[in-house]
PDB file of N, CA and C in Angstrom:
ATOM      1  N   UNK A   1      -6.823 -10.509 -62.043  1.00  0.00           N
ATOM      2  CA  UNK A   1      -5.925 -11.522 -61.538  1.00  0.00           C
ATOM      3  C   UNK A   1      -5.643 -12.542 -62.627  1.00  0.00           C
ATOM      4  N   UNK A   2      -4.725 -13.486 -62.385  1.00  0.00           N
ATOM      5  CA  UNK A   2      -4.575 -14.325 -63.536  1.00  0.00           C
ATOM      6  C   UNK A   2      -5.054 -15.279 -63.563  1.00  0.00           C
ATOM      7  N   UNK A   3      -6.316 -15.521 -62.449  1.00  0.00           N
ATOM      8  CA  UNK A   3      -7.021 -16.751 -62.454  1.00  0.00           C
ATOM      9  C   UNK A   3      -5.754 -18.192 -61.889  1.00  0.00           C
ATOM     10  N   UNK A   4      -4.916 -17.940 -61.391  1.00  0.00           N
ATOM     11  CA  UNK A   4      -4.108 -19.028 -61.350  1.00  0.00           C
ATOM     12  C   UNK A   4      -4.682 -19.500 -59.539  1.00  0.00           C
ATOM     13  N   UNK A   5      -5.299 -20.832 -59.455  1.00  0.00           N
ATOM     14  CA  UNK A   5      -6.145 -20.966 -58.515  1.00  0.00           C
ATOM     15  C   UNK A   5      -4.769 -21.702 -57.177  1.00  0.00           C
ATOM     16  N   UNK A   6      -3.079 -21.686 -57.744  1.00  0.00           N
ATOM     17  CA  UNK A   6      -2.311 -22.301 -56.868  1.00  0.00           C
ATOM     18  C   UNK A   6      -1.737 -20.218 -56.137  1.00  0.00           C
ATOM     19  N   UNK A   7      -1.950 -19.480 -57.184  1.00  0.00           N
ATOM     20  CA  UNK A   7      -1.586 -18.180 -56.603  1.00  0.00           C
ATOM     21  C   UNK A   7      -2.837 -17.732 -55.762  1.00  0.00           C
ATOM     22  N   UNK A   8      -3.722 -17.665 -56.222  1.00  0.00           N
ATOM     23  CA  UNK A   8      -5.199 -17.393 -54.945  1.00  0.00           C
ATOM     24  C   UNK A   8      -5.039 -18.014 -53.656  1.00  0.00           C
ATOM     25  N   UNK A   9      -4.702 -19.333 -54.133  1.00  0.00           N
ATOM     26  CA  UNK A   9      -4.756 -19.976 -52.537  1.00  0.00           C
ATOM     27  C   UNK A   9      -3.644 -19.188 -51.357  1.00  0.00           C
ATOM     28  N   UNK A  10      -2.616 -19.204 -52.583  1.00  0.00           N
ATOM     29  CA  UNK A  10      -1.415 -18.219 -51.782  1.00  0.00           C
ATOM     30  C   UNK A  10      -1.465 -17.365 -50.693  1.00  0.00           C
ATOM     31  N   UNK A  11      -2.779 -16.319 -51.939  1.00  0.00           N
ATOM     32  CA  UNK A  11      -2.429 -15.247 -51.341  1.00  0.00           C
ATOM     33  C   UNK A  11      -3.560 -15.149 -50.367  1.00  0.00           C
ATOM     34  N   UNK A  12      -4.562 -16.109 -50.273  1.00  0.00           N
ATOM     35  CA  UNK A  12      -5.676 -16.171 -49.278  1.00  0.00           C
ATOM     36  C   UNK A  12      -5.340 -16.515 -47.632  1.00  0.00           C
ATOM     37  N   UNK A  13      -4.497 -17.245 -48.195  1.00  0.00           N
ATOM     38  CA  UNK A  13      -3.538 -18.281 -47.147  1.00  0.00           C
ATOM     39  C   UNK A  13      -2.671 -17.171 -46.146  1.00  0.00           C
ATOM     40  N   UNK A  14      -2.573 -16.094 -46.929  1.00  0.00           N
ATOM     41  CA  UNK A  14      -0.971 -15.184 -46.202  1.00  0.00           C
ATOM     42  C   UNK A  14      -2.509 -14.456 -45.613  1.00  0.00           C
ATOM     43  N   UNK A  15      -3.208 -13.540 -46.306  1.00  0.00           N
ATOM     44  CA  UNK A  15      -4.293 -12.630 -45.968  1.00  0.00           C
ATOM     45  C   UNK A  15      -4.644 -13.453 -44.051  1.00  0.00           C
ATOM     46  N   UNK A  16      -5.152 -14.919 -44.469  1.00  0.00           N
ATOM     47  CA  UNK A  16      -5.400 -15.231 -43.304  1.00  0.00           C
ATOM     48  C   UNK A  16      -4.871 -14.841 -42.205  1.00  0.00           C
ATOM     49  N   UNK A  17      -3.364 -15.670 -42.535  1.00  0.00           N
ATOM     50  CA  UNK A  17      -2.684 -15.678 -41.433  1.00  0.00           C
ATOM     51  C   UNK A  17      -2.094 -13.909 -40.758  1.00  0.00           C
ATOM     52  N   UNK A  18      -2.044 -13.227 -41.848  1.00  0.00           N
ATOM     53  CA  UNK A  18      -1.922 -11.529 -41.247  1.00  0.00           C
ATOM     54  C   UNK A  18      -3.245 -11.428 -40.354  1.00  0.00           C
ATOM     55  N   UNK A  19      -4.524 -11.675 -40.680  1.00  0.00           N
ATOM     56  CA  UNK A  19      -5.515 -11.301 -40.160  1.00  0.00           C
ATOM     57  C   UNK A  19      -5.504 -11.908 -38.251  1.00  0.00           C
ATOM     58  N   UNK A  20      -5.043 -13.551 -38.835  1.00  0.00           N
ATOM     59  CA  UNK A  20      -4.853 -13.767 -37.135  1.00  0.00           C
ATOM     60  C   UNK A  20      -3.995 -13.460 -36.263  1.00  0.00           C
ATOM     61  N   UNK A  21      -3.164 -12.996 -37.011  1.00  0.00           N
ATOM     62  CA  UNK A  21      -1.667 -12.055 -36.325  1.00  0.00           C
ATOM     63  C   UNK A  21      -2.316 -10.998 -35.652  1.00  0.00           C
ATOM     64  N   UNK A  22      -2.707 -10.628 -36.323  1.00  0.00           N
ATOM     65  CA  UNK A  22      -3.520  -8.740 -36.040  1.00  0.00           C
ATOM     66  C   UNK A  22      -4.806  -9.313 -34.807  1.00  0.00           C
ATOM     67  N   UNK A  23      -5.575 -10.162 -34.791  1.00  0.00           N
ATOM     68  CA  UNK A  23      -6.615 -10.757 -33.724  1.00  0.00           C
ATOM     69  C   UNK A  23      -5.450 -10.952 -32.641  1.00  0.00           C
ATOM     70  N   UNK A  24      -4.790 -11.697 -32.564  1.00  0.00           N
ATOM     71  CA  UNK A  24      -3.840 -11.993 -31.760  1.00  0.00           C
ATOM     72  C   UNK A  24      -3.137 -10.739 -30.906  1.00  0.00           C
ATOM     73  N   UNK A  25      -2.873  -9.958 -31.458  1.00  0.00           N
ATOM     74  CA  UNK A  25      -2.295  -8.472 -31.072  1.00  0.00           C
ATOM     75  C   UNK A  25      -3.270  -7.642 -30.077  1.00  0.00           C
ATOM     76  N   UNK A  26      -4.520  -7.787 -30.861  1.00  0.00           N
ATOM     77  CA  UNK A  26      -5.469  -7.450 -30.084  1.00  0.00           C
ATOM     78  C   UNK A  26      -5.913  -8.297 -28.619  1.00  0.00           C
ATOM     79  N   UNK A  27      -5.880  -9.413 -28.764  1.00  0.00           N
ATOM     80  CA  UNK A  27      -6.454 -10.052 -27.627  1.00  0.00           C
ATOM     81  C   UNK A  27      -5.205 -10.097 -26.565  1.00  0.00           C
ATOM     82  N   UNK A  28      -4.031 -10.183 -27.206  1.00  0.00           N
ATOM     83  CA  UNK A  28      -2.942 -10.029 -25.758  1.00  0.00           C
ATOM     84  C   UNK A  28      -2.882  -8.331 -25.687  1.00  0.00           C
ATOM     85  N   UNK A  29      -3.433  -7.270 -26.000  1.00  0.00           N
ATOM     86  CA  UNK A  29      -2.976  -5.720 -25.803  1.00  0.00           C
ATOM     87  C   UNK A  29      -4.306  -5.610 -24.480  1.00  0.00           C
ATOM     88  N   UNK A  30      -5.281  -6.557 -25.077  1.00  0.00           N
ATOM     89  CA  UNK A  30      -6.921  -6.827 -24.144  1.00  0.00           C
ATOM     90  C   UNK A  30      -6.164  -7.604 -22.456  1.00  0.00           C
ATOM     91  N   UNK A  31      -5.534  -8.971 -22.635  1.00  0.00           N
ATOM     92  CA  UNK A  31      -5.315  -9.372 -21.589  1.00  0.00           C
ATOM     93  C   UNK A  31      -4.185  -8.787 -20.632  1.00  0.00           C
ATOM     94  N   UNK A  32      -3.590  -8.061 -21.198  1.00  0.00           N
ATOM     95  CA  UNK A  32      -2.252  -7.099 -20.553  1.00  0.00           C
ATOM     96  C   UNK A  32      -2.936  -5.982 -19.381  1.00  0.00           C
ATOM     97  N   UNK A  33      -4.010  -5.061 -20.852  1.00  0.00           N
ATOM     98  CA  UNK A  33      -4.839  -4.213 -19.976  1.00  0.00           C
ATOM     99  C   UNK A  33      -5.907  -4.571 -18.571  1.00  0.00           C
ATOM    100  N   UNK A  34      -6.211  -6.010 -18.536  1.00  0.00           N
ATOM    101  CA  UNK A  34      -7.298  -6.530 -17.964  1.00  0.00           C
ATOM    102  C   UNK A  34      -6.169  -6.741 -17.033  1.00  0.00           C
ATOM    103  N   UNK A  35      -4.807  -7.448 -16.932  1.00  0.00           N
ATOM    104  CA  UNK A  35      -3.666  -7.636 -16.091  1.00  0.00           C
ATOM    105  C   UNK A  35      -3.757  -6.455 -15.107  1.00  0.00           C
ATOM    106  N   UNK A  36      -3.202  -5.429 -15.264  1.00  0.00           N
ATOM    107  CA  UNK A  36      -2.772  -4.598 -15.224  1.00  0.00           C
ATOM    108  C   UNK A  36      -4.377  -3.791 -14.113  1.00  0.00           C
ATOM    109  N   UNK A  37      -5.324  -3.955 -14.505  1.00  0.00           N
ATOM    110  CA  UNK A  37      -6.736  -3.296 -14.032  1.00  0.00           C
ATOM    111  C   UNK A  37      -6.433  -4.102 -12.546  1.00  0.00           C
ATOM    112  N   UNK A  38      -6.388  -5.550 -12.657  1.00  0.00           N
ATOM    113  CA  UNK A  38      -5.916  -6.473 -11.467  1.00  0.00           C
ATOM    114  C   UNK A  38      -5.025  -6.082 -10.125  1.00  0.00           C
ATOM    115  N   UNK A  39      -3.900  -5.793 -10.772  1.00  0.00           N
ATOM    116  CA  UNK A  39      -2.679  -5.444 -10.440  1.00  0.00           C
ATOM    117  C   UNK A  39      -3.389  -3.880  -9.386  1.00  0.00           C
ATOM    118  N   UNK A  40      -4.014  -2.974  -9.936  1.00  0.00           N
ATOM    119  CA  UNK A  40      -4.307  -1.348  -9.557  1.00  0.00           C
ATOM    120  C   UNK A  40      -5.574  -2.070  -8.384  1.00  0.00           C
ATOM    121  N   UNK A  41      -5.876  -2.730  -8.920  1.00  0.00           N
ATOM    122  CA  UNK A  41      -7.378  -3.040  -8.044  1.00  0.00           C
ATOM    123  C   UNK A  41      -6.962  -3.543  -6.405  1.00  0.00           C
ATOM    124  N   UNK A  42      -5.996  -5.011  -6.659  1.00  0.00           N
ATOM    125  CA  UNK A  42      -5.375  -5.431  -5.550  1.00  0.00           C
ATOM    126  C   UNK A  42      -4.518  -4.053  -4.945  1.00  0.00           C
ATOM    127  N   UNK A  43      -3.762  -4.047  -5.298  1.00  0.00           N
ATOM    128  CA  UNK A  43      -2.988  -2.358  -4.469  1.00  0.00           C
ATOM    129  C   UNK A  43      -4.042  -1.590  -3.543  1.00  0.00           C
ATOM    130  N   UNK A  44      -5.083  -0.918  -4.263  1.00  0.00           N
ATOM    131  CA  UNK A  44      -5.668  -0.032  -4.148  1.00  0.00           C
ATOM    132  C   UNK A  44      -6.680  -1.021  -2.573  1.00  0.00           C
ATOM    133  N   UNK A  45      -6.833  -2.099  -2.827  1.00  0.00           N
ATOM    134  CA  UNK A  45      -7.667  -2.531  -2.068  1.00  0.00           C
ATOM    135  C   UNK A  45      -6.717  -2.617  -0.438  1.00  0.00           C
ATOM    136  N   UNK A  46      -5.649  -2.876  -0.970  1.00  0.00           N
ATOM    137  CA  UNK A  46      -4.416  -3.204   0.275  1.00  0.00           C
ATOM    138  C   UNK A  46      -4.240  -1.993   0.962  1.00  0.00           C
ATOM    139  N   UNK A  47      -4.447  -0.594   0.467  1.00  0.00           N
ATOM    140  CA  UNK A  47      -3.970   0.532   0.714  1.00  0.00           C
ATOM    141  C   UNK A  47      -4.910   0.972   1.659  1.00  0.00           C
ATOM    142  N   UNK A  48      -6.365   0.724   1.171  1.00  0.00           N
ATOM    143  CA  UNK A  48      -8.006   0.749   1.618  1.00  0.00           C
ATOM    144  C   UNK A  48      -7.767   0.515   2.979  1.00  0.00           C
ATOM    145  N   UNK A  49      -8.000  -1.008   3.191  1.00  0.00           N
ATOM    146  CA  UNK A  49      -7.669  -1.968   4.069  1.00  0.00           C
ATOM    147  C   UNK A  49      -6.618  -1.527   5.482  1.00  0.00           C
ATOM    148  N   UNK A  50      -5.319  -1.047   4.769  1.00  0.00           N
ATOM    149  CA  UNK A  50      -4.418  -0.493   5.549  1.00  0.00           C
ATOM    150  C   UNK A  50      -4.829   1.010   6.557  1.00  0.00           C
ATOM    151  N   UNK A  51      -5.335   1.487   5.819  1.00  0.00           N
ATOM    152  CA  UNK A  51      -5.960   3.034   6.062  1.00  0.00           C
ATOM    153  C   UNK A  51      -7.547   2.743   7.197  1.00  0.00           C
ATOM    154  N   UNK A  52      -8.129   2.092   6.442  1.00  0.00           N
ATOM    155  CA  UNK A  52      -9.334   1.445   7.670  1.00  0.00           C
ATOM    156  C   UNK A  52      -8.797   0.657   8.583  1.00  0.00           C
ATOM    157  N   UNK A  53      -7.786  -0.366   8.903  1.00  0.00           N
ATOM    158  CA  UNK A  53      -7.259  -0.617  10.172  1.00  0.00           C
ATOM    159  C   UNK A  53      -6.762   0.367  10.784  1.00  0.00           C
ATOM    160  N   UNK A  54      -5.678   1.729  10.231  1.00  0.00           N
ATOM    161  CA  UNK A  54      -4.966   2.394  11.251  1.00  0.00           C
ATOM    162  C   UNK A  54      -6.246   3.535  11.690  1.00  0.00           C
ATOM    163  N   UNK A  55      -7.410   4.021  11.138  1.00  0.00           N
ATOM    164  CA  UNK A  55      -8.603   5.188  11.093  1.00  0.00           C
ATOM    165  C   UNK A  55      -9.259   4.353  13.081  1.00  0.00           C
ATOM    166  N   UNK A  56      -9.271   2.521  12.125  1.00  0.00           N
ATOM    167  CA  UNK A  56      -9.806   1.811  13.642  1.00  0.00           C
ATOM    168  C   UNK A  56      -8.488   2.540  15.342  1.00  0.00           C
ATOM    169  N   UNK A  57      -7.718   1.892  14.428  1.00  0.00           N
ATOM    170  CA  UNK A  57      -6.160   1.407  15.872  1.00  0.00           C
ATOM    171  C   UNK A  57      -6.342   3.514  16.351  1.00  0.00           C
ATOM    172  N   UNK A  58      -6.436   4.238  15.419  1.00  0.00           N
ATOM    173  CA  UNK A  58      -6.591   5.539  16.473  1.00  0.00           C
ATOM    174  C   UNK A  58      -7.836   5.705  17.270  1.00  0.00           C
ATOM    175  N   UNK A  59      -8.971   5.598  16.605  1.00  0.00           N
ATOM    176  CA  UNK A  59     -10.184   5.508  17.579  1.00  0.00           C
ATOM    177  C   UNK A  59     -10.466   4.196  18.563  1.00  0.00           C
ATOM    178  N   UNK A  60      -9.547   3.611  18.771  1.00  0.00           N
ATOM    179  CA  UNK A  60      -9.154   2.679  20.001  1.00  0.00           C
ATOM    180  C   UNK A  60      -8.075   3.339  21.180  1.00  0.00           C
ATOM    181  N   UNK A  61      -7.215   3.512  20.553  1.00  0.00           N
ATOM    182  CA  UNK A  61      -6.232   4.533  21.209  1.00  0.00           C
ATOM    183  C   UNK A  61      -6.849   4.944  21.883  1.00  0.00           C
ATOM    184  N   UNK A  62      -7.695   6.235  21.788  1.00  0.00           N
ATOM    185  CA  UNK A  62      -8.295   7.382  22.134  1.00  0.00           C
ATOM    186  C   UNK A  62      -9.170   6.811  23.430  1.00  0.00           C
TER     187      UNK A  62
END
């Protein structure tokens, strides 16, 4: 390198900021997926729910 300590800082400075770009990418691809787990969980629980009231409302029927 050329030892020039205003170009180091430069290029330390850019390195950083790519690095927190790339953290960043990761932690919203993390909170999307964790979204999304939410999203399947509530459904799935509503569907549950729906299916055990109507399993009840026929063995009342009867």
């Amino acid at each position: 390198m050329t030892g020039d300590p205003e170009i180091e800082r430069n290029v330390r400075r850019t390195v950083g900021i790519a690095a927190l770009r790339r953290i960043r990418r990761i932690v919203d691809a993390e909170n999307a997926a964790e979204a999304d787990k939410r999203r399947w969980a509530r459904r799935l629980s509503i569907i549950f729910l729906l299916a055990a009231l109507l399993a009840l409302a026929c063995i009342m029927i009867r």
